[in-house]
C-alpha atoms as a PDB file:
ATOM      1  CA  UNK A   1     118.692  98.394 157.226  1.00  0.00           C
ATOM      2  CA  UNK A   2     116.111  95.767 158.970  1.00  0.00           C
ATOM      3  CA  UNK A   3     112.420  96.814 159.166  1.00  0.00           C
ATOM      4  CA  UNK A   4     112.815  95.689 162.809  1.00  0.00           C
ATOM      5  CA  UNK A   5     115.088  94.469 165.238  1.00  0.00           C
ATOM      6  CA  UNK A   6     113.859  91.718 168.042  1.00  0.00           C
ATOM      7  CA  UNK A   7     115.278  91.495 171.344  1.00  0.00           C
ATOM      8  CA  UNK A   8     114.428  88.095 172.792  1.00  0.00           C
ATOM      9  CA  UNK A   9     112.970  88.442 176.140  1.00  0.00           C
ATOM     10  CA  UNK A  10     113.471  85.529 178.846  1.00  0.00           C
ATOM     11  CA  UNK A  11     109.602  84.530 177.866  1.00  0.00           C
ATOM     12  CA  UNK A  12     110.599  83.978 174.305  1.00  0.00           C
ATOM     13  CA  UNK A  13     113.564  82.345 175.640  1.00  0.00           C
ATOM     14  CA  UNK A  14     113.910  78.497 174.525  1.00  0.00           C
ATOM     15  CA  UNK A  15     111.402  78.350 170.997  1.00  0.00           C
ATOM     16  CA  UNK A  16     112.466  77.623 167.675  1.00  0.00           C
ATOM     17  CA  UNK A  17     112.931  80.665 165.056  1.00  0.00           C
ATOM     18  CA  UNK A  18     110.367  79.703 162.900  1.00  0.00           C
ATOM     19  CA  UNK A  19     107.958  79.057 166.059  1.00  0.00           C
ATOM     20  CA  UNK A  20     108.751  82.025 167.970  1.00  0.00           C
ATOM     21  CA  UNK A  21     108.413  84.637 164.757  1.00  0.00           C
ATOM     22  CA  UNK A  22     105.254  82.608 163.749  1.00  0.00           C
ATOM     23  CA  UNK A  23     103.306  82.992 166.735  1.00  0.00           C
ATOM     24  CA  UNK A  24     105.002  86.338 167.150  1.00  0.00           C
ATOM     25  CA  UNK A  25     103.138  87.817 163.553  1.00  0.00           C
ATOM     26  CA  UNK A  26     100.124  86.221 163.021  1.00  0.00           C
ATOM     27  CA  UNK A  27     100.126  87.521 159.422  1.00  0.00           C
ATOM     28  CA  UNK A  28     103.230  86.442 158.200  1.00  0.00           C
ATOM     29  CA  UNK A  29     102.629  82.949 156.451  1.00  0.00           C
ATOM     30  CA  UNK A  30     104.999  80.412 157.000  1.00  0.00           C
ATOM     31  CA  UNK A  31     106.000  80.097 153.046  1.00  0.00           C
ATOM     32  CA  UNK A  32     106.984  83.616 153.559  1.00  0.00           C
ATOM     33  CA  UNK A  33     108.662  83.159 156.771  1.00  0.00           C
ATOM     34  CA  UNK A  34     111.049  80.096 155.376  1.00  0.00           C
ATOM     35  CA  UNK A  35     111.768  81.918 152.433  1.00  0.00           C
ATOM     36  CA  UNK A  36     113.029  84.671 154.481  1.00  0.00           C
ATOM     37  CA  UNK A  37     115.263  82.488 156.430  1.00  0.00           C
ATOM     38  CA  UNK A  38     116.894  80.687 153.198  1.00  0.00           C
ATOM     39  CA  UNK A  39     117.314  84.275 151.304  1.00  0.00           C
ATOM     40  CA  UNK A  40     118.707  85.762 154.443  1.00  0.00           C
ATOM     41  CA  UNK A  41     116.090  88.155 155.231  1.00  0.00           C
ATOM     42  CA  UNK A  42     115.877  87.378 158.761  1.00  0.00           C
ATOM     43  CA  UNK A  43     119.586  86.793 160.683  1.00  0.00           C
ATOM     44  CA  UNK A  44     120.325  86.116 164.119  1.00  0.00           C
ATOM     45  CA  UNK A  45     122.483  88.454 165.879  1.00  0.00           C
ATOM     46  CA  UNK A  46     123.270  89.597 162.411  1.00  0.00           C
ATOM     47  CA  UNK A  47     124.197  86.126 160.611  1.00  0.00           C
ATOM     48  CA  UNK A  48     122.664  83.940 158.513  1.00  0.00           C
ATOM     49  CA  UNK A  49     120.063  81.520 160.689  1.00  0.00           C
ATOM     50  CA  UNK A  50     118.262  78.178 160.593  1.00  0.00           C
ATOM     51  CA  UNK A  51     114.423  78.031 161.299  1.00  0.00           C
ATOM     52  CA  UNK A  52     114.478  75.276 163.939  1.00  0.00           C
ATOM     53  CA  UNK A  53     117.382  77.086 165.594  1.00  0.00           C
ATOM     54  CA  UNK A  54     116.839  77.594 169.193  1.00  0.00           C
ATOM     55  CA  UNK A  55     116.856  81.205 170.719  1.00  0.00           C
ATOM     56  CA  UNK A  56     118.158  82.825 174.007  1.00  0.00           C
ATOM     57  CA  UNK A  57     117.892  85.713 176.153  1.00  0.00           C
ATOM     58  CA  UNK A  58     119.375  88.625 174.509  1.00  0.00           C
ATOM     59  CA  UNK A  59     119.349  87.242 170.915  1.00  0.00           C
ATOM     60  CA  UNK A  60     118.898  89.867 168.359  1.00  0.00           C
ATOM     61  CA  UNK A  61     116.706  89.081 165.482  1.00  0.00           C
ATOM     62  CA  UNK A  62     117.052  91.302 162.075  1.00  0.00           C
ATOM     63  CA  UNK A  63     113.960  91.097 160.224  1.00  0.00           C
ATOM     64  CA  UNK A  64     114.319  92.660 156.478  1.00  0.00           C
ATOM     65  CA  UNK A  65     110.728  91.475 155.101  1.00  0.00           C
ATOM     66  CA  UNK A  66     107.548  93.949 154.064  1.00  0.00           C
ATOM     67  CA  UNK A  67     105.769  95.671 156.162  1.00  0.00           C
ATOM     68  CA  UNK A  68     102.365  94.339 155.771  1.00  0.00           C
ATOM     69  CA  UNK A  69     103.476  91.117 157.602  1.00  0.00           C
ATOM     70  CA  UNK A  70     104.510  92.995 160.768  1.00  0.00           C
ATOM     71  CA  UNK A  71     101.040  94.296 161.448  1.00  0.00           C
ATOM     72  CA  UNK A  72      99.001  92.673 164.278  1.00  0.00           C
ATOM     73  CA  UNK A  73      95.596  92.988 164.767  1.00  0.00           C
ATOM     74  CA  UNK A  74      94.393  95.205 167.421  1.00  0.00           C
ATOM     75  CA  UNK A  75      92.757  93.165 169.642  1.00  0.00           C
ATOM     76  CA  UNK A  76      90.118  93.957 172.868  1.00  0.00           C
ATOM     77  CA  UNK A  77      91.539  91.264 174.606  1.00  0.00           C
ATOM     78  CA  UNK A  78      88.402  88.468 175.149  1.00  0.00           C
ATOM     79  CA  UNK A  79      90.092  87.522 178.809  1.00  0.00           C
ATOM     80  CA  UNK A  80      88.524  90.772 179.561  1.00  0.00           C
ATOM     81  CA  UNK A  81      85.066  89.542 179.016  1.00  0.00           C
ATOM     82  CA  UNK A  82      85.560  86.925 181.690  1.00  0.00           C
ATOM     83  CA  UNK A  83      85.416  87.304 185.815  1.00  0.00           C
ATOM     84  CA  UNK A  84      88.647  87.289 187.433  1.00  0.00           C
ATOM     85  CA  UNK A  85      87.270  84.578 190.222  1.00  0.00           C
ATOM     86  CA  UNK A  86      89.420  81.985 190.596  1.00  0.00           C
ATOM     87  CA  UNK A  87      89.987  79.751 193.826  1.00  0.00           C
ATOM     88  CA  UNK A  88      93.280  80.000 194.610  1.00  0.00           C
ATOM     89  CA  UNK A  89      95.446  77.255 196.377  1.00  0.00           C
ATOM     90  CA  UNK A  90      98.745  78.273 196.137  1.00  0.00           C
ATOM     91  CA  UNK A  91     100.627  81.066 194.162  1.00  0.00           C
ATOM     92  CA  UNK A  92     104.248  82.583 193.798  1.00  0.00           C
ATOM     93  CA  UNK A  93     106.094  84.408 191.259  1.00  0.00           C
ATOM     94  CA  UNK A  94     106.055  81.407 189.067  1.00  0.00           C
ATOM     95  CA  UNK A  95     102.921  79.351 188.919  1.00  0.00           C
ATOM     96  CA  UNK A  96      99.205  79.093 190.468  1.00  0.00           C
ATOM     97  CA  UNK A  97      97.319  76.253 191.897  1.00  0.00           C
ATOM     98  CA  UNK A  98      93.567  76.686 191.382  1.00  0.00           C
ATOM     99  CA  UNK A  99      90.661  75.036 192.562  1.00  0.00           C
ATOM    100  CA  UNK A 100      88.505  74.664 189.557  1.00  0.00           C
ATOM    101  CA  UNK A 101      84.811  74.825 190.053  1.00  0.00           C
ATOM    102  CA  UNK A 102      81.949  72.043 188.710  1.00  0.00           C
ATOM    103  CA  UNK A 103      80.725  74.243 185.517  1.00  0.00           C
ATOM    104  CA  UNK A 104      83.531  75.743 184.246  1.00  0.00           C
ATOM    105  CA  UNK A 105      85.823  75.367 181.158  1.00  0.00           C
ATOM    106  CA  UNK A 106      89.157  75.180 181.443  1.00  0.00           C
ATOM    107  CA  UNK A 107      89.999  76.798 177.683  1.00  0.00           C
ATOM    108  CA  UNK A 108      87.180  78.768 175.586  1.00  0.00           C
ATOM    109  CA  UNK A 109      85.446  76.321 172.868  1.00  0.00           C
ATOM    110  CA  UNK A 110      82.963  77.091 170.136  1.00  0.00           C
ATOM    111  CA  UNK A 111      79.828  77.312 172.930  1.00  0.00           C
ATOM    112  CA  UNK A 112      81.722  79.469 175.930  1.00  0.00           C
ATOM    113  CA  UNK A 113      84.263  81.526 174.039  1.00  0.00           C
ATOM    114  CA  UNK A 114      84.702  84.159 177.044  1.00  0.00           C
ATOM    115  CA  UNK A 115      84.476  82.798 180.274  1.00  0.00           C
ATOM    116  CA  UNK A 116      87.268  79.764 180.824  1.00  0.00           C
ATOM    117  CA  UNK A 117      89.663  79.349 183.623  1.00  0.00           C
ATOM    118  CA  UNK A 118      92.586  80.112 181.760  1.00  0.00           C
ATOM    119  CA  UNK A 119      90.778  83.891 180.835  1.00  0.00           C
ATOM    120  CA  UNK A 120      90.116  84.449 184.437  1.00  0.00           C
ATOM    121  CA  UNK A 121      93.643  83.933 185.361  1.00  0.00           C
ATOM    122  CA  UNK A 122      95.109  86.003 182.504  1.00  0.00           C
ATOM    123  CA  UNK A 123      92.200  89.035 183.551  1.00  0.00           C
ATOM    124  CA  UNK A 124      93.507  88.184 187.164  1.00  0.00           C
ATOM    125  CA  UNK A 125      97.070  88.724 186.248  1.00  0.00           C
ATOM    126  CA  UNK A 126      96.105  91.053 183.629  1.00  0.00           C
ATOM    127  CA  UNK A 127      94.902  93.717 186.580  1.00  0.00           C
ATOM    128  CA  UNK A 128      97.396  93.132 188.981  1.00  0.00           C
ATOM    129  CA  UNK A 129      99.955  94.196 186.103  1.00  0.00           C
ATOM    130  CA  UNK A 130     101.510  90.757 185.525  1.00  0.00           C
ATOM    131  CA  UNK A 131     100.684  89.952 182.587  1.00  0.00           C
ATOM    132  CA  UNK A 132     100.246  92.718 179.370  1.00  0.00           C
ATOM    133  CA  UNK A 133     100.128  90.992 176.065  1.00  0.00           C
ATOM    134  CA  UNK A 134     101.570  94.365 174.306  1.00  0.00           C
ATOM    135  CA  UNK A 135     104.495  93.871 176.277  1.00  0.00           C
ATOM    136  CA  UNK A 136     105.075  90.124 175.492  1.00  0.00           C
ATOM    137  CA  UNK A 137     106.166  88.601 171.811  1.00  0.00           C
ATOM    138  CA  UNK A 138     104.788  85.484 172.233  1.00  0.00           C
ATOM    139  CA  UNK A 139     103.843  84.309 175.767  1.00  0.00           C
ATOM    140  CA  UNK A 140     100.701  84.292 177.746  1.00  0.00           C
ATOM    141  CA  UNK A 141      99.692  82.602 181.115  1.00  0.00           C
ATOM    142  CA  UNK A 142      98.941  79.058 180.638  1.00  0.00           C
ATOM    143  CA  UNK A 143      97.306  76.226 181.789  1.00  0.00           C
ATOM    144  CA  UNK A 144      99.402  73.339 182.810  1.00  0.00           C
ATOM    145  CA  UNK A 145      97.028  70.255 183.014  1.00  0.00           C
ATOM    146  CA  UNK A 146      93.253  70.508 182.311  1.00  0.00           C
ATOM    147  CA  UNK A 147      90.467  68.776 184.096  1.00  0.00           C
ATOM    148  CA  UNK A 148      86.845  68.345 182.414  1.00  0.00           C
ATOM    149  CA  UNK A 149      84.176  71.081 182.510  1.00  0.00           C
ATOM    150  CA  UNK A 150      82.052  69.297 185.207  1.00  0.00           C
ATOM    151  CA  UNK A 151      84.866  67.737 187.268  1.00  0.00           C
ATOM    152  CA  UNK A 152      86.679  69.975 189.673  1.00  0.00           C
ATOM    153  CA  UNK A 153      89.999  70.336 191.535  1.00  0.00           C
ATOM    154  CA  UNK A 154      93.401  71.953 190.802  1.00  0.00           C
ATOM    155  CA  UNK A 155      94.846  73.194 187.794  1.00  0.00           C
ATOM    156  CA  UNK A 156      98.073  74.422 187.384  1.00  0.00           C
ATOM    157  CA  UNK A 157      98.478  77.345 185.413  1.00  0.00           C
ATOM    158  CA  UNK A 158     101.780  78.968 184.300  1.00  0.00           C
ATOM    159  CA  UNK A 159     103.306  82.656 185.097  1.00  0.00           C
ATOM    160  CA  UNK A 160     106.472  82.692 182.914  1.00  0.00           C
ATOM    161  CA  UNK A 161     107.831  80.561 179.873  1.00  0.00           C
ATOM    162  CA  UNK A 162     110.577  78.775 182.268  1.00  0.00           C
ATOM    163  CA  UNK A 163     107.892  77.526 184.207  1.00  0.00           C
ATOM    164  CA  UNK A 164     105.365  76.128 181.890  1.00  0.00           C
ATOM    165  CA  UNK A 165     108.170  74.563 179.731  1.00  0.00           C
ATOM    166  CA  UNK A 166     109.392  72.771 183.476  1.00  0.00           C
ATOM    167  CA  UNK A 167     106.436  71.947 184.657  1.00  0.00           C
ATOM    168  CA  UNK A 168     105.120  70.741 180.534  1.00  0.00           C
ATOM    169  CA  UNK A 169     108.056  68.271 180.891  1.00  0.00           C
ATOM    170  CA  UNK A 170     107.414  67.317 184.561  1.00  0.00           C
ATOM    171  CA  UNK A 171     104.002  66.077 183.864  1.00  0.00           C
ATOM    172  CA  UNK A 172     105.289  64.058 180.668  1.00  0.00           C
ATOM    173  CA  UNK A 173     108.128  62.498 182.671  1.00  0.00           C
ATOM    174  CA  UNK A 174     104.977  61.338 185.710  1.00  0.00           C
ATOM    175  CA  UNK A 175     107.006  63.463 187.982  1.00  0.00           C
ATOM    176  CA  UNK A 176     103.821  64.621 189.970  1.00  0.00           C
ATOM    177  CA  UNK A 177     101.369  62.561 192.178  1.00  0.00           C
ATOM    178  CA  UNK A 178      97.748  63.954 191.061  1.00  0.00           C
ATOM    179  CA  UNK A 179      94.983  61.906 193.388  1.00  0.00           C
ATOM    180  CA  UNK A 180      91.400  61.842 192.971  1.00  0.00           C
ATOM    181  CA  UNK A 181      87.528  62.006 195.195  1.00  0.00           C
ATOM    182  CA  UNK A 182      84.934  60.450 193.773  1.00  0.00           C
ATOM    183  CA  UNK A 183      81.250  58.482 194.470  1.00  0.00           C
ATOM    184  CA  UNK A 184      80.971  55.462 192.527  1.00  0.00           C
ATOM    185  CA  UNK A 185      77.867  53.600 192.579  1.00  0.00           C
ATOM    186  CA  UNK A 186      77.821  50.118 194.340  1.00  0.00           C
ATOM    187  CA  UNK A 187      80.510  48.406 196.520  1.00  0.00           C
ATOM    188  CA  UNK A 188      83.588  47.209 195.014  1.00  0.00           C
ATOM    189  CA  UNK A 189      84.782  43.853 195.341  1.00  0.00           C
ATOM    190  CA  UNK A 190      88.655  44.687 196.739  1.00  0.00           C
ATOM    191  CA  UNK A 191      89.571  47.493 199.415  1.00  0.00           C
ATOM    192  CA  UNK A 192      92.296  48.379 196.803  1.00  0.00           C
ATOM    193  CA  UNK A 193      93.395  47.542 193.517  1.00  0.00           C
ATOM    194  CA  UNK A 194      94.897  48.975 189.948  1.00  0.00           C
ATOM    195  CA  UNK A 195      92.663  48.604 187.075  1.00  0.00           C
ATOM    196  CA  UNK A 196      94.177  47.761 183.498  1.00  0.00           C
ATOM    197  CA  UNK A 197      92.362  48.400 180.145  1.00  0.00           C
ATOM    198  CA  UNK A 198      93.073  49.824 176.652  1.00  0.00           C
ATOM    199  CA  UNK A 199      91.075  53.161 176.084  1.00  0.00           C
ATOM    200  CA  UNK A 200      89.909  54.493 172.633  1.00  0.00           C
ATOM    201  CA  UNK A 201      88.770  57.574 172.194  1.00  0.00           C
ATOM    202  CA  UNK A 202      85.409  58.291 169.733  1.00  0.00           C
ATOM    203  CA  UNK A 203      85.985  61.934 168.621  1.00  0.00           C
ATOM    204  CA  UNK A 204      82.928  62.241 167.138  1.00  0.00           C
ATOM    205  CA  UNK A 205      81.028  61.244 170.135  1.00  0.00           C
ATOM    206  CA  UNK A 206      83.250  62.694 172.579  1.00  0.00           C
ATOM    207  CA  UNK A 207      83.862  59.678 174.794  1.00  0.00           C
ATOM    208  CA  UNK A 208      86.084  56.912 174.807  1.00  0.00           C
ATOM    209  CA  UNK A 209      85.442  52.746 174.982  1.00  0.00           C
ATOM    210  CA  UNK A 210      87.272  50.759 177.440  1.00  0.00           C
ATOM    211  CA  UNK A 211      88.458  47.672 176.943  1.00  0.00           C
ATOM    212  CA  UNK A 212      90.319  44.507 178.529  1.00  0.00           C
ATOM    213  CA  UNK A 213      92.268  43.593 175.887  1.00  0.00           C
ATOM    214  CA  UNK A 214      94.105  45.435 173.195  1.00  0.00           C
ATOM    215  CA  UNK A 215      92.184  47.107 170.301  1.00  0.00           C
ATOM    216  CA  UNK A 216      93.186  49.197 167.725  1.00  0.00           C
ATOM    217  CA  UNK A 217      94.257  52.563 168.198  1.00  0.00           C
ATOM    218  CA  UNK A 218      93.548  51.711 171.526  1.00  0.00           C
ATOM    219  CA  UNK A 219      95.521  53.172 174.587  1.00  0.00           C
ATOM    220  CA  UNK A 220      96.663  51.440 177.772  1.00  0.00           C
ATOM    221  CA  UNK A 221      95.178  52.310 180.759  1.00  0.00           C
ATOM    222  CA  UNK A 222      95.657  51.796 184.363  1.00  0.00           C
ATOM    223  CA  UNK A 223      93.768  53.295 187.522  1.00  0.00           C
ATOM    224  CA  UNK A 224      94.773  52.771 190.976  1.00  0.00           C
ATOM    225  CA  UNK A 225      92.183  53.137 193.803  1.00  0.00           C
ATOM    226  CA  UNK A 226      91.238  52.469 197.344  1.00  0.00           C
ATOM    227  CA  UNK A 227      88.107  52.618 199.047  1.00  0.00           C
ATOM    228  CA  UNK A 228      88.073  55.191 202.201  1.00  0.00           C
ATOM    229  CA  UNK A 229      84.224  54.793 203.010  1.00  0.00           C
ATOM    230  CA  UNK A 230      80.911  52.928 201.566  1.00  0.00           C
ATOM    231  CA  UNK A 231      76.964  54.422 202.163  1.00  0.00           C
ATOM    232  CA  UNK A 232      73.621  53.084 200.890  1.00  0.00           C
ATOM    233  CA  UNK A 233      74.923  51.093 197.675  1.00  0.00           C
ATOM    234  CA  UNK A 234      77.816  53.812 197.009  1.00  0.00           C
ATOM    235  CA  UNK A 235      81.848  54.087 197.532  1.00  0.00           C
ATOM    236  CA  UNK A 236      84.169  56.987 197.992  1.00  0.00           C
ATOM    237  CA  UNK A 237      87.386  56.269 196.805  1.00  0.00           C
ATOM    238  CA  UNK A 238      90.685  57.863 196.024  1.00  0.00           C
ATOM    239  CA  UNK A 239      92.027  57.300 192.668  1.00  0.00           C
ATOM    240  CA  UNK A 240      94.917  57.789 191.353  1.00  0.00           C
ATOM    241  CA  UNK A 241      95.875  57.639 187.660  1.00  0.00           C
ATOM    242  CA  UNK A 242      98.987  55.482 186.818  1.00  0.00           C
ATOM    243  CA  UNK A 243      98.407  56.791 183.124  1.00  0.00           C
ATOM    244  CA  UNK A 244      96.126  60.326 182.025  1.00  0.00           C
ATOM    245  CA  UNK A 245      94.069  59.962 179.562  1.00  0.00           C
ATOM    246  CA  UNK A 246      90.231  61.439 178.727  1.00  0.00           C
ATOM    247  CA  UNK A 247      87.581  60.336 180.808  1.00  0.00           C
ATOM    248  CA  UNK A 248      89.905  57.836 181.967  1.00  0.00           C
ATOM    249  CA  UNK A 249      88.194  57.961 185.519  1.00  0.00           C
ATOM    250  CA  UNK A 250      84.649  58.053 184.693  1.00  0.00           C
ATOM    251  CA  UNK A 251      84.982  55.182 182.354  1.00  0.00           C
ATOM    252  CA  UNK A 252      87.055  52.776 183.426  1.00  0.00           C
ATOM    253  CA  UNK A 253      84.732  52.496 186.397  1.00  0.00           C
ATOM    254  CA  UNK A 254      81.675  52.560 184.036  1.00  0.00           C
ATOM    255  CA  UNK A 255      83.294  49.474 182.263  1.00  0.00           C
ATOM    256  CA  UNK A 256      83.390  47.351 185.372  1.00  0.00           C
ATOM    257  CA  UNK A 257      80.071  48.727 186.766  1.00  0.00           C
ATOM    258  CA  UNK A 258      80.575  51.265 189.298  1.00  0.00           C
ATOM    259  CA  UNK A 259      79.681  54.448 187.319  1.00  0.00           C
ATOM    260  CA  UNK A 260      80.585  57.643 188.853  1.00  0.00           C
ATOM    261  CA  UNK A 261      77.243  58.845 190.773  1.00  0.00           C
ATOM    262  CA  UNK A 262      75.861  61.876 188.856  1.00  0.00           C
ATOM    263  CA  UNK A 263      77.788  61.100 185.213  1.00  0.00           C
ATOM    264  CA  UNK A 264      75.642  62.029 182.563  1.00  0.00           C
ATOM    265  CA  UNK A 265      77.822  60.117 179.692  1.00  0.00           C
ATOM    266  CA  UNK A 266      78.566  56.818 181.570  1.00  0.00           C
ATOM    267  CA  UNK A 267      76.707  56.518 184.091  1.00  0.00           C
ATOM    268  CA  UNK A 268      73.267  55.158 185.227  1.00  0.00           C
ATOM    269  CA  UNK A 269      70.279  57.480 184.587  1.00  0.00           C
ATOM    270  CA  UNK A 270      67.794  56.097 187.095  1.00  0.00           C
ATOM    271  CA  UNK A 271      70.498  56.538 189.954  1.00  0.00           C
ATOM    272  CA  UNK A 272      71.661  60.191 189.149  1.00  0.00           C
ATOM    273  CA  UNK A 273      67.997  60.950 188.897  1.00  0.00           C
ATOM    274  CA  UNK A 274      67.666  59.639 192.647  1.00  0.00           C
ATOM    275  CA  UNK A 275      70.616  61.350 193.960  1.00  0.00           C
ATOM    276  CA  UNK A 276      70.315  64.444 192.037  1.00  0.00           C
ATOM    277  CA  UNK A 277      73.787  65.352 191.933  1.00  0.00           C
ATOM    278  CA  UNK A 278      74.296  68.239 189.464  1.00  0.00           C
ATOM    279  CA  UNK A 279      77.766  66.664 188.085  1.00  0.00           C
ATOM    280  CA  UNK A 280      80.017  63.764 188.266  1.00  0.00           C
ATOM    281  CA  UNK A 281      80.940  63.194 191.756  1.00  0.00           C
ATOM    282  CA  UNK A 282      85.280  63.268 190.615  1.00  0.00           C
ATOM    283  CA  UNK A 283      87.448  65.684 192.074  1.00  0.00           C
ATOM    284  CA  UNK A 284      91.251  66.321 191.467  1.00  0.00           C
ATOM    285  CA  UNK A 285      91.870  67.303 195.274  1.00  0.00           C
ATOM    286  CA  UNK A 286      95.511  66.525 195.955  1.00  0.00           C
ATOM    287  CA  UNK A 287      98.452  67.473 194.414  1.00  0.00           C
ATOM    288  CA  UNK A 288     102.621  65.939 195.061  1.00  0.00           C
ATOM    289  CA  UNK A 289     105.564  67.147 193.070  1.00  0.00           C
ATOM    290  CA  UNK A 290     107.568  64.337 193.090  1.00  0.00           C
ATOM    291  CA  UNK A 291     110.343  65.043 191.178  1.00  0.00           C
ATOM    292  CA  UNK A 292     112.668  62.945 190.123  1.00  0.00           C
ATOM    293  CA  UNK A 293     115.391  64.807 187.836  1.00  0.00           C
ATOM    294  CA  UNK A 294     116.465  68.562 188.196  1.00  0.00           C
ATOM    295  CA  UNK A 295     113.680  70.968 187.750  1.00  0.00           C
ATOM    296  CA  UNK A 296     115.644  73.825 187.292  1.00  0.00           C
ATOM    297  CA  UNK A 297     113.626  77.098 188.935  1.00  0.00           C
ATOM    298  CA  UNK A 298     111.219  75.234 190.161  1.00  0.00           C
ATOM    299  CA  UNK A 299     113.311  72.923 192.420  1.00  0.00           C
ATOM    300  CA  UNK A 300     111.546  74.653 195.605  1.00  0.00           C
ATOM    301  CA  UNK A 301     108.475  72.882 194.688  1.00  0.00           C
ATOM    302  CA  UNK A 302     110.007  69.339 195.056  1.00  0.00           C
ATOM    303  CA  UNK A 303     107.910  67.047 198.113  1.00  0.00           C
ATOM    304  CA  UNK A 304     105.591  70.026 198.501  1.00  0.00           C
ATOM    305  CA  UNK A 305     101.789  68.907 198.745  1.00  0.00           C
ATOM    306  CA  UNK A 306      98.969  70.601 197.984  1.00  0.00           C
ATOM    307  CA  UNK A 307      95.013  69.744 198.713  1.00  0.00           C
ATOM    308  CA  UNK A 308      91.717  71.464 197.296  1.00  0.00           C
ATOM    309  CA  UNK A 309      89.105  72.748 199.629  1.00  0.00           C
ATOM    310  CA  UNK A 310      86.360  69.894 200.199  1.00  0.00           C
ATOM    311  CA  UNK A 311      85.172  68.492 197.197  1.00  0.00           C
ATOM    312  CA  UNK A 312      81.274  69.447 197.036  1.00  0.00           C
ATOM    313  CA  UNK A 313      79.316  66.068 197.034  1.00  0.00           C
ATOM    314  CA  UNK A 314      81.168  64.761 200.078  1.00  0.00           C
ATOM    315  CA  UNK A 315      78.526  66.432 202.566  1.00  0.00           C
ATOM    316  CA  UNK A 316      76.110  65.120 200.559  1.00  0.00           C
ATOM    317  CA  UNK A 317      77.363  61.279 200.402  1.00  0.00           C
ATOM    318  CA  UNK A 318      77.943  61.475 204.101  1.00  0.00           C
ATOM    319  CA  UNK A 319      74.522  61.893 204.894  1.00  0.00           C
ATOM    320  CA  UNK A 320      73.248  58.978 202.936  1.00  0.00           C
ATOM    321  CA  UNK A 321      72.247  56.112 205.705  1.00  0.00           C
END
């Protein structure tokens, strides 16, 4: 007789064996888990299996091996340690658009392990009774696209497996229109234009070099913008990025001398010192599905636009002279 039998839920629908029973039973090492597969000690609706075989709703998974790997740690849940205050731009049974503030992480790191944007939703949905983690195998509410600490604007985050896996591939395929606010410093020389560049990204100093021509293990860029107003020496523009990569915004103007106003990493110290601004003046304020192939549950979305509540330095740029 099996130790225990698995029922895959729609949530676990879609993952690999090995992935799904990995993430599934954090102590079960992989060495074991392959072993188990190729001596038959796990089967699939009660036949021998691969490990990269994919799994549906209402699979049955045997699973013959000891004990000790099906024990999980108890855990107190850490998205319980963070708010539940999110800005919320649209929501429906199978996604949320938030409106990210300056400040805040999007995913815990080594220096803010609690509070991210990603807890808050899971402690929002967590309440509501939306989301239990005992009652899930291997899902949780995710975040979609992420946006730096100090930039804001919307995020997509995930209710359900079927949508993050659509919406995963839709933003991989360019199948969404994501368009930018921000204050650069000086005038630029053309109304509207698309940047080009090759990016390369310093790990260790967490920022990236931008160059016009190829370099290695660089990464072509290209930046579209137009200018909607100019005050005292500075530009608001809306920017759109023709490719997503880090900082891709912040330094691409840096490189051809119109620094984002307030950008503590590329931009000019003297001038955010004058202004004062308490972040880089970027935010992610609109956001167009566009799609262009089926997207399955989520074909309702398709032409729908979405915008951000005002962006917090634009009362501030419109009263300089």
């Amino acid at each position: 007789m099996p130790r225990k039998i698995v029922t895959i839920e729609k949530n676990d629908a879609g993952q690999r064996l090995d992935k799904f029973l990995l993430k599934t039973y954090p102590n079960l090492p992989p060495s074991v888990l392959y072993k188990c597969v190729r001596t038959k000690d796990v089967k699939l609706n009660g036949k021998r299996c691969q490990a990269d075989q994919r799994l549906s709703v209402g699979d049955q998974l045997s699973l013959y091996w000891q004990e000790d790997f099906f024990q999980k740690t108890e855990e107190a849940f850490d998205f319980l340690k963070a708010p539940k205050a999110v800005s919320i731009v649209y929501e429906d049974e199978n996604l949320m658009l938030l409106d990210k503030k300056p400040g805040l992480i999007v995913h815990p790191d080594e220096h803010y392990h609690f509070d991210s944007l990603i807890a808050r939703v899971q402690h929002l949905l967590y309440d509501r009774g939306e989301f239990d983690p005992k009652q899930e195998n291997s899902f949780a509410p995710a975040l979609v696209n992420r946006i730096d600490r100090n930039t804001g604007g919307i995020v997509m985050a995930a209710k359900n497996a079927e949508a993050l896996r659509i919406l995963n591939q839709k933003v991989k395929d360019r199948e969404m229109q994501k368009l930018y606010l921000c204050v650069v410093c000086g005038r630029m020389e053309q109304e509207e234009a698309v940047l080009t560049g090759y990016l390369e990204k310093n790990e260790a100093q967490n920022r990236v070099y931008i160059s016009r021509k190829p370099v290695p293990g660089g990464k072509s860029i290209r930046t579209k913008y137009r200018v909607l107003e100019e005050r005292r020496g500075f530009s608001l523009l809306e920017v759109e990025l023709l490719t997503g990569r880090t900082h891709q915004i912040r330094a691409h103007f840096a490189a051809i001398g119109h620094p984002l106003a307030g950008d503590g990493k590329y931009g000019k110290n003297a001038v955010n010192k004058q202004i004062g601004f308490p972040y880089q003046a970027l935010y992610s304020y609109k956001l167009r599905f566009d799609f262009t192939t089926p997207a399955g549950a989520l074909e309702y979305l398709n032409g729908r636009e979405f915008t951000a509540g005002e962006p917090w330095f634009l009362e501030e740029f419109r009263r300089f002279p």
